[in-house]
PDB file of N, CA and C in Angstrom:
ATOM      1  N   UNK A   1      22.045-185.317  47.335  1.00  0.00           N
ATOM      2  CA  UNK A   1      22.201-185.393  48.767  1.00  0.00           C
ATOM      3  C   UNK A   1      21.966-184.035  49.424  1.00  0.00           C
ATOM      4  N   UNK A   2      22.003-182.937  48.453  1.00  0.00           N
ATOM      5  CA  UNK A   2      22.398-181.572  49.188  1.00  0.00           C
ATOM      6  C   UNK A   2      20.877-181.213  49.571  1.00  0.00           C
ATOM      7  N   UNK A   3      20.184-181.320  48.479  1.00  0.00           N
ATOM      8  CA  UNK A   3      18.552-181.191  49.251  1.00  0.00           C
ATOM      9  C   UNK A   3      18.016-182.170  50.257  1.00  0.00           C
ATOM     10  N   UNK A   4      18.013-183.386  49.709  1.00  0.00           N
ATOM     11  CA  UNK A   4      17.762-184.389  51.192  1.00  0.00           C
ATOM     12  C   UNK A   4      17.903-183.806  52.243  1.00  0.00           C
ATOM     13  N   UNK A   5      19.316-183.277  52.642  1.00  0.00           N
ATOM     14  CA  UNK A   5      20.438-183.066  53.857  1.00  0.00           C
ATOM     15  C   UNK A   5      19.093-181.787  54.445  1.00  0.00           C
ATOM     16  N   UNK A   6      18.893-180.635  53.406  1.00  0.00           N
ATOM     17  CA  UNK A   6      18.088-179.252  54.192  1.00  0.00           C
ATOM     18  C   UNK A   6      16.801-179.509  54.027  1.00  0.00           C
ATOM     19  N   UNK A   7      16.117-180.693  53.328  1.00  0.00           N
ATOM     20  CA  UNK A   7      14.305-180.728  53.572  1.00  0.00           C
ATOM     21  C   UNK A   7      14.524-181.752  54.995  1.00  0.00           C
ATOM     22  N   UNK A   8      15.515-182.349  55.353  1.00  0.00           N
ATOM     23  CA  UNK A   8      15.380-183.211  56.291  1.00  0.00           C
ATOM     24  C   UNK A   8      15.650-182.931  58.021  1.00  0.00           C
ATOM     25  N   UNK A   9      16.701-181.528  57.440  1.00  0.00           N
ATOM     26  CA  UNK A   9      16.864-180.794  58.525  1.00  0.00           C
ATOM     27  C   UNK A   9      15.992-179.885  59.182  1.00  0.00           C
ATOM     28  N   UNK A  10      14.856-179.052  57.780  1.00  0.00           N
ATOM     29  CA  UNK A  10      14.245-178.646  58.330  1.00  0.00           C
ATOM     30  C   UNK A  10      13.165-179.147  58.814  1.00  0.00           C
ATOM     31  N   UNK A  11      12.818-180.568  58.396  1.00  0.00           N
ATOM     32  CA  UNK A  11      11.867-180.852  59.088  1.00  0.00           C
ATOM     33  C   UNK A  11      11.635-181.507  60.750  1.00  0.00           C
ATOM     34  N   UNK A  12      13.389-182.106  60.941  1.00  0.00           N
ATOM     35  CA  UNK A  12      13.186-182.748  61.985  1.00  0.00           C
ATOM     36  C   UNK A  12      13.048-181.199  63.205  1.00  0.00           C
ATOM     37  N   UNK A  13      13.834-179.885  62.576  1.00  0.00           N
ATOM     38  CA  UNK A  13      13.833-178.976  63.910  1.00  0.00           C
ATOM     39  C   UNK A  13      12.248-178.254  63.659  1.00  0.00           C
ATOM     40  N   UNK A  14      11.668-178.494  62.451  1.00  0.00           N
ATOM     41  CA  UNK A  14      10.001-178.019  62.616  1.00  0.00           C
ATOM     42  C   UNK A  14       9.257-178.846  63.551  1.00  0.00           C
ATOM     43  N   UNK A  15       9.644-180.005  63.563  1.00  0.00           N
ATOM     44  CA  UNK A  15       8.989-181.631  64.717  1.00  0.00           C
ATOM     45  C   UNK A  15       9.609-181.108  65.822  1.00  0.00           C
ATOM     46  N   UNK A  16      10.988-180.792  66.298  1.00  0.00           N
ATOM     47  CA  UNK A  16      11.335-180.623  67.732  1.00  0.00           C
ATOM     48  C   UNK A  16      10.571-179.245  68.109  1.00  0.00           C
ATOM     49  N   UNK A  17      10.425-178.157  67.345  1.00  0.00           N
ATOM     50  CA  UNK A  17       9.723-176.736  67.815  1.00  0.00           C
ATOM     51  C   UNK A  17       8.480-177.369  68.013  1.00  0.00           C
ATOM     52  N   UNK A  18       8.042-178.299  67.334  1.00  0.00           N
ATOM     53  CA  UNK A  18       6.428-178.123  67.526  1.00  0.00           C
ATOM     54  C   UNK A  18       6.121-179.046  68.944  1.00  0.00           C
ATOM     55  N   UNK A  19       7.093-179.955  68.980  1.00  0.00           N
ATOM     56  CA  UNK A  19       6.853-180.635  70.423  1.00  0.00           C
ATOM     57  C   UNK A  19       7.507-179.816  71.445  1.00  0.00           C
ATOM     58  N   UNK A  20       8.228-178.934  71.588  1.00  0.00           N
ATOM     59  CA  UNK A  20       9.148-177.891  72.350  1.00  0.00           C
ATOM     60  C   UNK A  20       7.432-177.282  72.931  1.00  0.00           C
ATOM     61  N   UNK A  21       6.882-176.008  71.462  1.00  0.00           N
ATOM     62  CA  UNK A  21       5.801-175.350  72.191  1.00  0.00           C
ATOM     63  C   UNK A  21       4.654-176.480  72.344  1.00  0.00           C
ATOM     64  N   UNK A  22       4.312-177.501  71.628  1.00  0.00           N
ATOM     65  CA  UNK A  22       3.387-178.428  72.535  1.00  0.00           C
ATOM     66  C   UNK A  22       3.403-178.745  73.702  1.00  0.00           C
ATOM     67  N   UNK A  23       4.494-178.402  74.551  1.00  0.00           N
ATOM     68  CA  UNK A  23       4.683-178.657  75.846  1.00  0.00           C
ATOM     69  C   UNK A  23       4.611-177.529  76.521  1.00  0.00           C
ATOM     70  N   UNK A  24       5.220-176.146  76.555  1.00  0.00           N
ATOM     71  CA  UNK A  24       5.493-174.752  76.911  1.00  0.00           C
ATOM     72  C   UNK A  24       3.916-174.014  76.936  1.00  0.00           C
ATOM     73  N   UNK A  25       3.680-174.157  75.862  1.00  0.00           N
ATOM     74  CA  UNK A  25       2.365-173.418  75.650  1.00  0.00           C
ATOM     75  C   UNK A  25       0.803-173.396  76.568  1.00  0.00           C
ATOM     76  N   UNK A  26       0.508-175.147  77.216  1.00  0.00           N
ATOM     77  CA  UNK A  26      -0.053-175.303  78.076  1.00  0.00           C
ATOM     78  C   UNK A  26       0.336-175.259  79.024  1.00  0.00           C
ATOM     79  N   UNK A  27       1.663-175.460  79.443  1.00  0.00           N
ATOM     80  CA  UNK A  27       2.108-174.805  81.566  1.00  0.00           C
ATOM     81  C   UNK A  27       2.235-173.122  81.166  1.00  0.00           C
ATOM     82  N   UNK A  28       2.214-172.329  80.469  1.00  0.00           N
ATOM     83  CA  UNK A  28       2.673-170.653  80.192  1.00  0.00           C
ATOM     84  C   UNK A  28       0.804-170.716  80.798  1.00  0.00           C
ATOM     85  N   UNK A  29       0.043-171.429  79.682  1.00  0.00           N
ATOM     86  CA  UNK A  29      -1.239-171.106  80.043  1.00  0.00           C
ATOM     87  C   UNK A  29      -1.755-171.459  81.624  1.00  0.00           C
ATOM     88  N   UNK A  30      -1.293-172.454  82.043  1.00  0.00           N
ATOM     89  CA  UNK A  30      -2.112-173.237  83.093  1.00  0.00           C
ATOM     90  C   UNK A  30      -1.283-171.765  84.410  1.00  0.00           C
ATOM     91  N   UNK A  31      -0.197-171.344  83.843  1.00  0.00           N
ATOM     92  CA  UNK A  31       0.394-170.238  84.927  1.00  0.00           C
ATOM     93  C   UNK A  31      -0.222-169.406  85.197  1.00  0.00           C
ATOM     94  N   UNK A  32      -0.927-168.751  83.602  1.00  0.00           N
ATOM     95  CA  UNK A  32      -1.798-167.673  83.944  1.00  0.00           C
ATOM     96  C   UNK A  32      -3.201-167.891  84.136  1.00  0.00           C
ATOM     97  N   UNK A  33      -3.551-168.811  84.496  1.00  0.00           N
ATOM     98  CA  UNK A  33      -4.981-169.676  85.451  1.00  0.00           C
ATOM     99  C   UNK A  33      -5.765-169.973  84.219  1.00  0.00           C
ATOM    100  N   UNK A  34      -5.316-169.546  82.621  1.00  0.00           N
ATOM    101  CA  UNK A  34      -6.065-169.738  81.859  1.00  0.00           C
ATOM    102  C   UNK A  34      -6.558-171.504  81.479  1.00  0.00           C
ATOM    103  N   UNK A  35      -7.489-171.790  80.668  1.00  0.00           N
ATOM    104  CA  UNK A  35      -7.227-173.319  80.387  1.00  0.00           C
ATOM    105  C   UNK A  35      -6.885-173.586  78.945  1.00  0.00           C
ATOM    106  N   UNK A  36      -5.823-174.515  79.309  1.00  0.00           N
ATOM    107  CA  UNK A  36      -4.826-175.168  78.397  1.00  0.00           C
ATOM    108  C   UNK A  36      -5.473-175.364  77.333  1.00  0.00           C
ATOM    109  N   UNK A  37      -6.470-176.374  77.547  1.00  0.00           N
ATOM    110  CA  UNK A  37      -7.362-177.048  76.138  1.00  0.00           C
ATOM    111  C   UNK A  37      -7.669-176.262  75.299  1.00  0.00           C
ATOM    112  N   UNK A  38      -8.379-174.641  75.599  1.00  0.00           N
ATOM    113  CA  UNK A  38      -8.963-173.916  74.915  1.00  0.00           C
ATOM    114  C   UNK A  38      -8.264-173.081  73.784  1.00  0.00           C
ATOM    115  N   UNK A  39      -6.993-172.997  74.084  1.00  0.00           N
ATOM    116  CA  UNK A  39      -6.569-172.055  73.108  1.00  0.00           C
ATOM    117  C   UNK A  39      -5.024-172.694  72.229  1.00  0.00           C
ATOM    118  N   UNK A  40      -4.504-173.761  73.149  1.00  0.00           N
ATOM    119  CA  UNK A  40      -3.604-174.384  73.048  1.00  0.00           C
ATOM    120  C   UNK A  40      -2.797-174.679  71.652  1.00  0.00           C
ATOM    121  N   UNK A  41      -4.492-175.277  70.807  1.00  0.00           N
ATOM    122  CA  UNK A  41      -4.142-175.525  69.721  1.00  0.00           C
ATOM    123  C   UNK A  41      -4.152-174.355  68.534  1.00  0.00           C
ATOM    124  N   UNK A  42      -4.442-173.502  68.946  1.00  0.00           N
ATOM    125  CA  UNK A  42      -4.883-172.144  67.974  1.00  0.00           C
ATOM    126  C   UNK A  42      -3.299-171.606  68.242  1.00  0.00           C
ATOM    127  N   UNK A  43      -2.677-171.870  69.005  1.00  0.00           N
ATOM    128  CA  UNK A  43      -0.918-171.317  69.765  1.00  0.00           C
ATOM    129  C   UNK A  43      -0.301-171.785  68.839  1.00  0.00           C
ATOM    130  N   UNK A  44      -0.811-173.212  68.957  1.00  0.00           N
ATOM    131  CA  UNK A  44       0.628-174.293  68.422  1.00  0.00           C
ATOM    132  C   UNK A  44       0.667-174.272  66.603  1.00  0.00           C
ATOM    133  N   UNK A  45      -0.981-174.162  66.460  1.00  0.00           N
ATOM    134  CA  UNK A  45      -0.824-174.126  64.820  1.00  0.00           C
ATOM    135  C   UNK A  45      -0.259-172.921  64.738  1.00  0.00           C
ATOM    136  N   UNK A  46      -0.436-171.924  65.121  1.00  0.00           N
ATOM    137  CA  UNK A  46       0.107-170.336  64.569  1.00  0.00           C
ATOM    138  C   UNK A  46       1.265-170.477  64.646  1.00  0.00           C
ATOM    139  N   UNK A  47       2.051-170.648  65.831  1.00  0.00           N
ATOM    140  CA  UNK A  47       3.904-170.634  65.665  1.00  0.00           C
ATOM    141  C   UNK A  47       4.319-171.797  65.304  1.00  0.00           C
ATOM    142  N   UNK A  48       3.616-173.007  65.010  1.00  0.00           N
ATOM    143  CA  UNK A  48       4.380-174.087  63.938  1.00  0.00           C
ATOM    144  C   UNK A  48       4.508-173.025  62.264  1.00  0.00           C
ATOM    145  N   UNK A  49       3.374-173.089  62.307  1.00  0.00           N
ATOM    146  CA  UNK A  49       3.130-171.788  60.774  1.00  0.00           C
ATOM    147  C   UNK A  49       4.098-171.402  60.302  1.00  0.00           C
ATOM    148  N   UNK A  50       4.434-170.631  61.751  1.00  0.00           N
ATOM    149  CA  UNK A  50       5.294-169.171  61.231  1.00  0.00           C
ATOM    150  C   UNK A  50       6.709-169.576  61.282  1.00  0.00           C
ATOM    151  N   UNK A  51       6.835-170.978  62.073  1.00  0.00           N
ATOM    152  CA  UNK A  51       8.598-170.976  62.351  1.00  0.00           C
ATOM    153  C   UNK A  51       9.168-172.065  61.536  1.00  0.00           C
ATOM    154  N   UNK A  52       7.736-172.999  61.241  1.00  0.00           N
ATOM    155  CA  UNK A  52       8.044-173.976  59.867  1.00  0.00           C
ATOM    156  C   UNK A  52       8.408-173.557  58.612  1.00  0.00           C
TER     157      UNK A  52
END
């Protein structure tokens, strides 16, 4: 149970970060007049990466 409990934990808060900056990452961009589409996903894979 004790591993279940921390591969399961970490995965559901790796799913909430990644929908957290899936959302943040394109209004931060669309603020600074940049466009969303272009870089968005190069954002989201790098700090899922690093915080998964």
């Amino acid at each position: 149970m004790g591993w279940g409990f921390v591969v399961g934990t970490a995965m559901l808060l790796n799913m909430l970060v990644a929908g957290l900056l899936g959302t943040v990452i394109p209004l931060g961009m669309k603020a600074f007049r940049l466009d969303p589409a272009i870089a968005s996903g190069v954002f989201l894979t790098t700090f899922t990466d690093m915080l998964g």
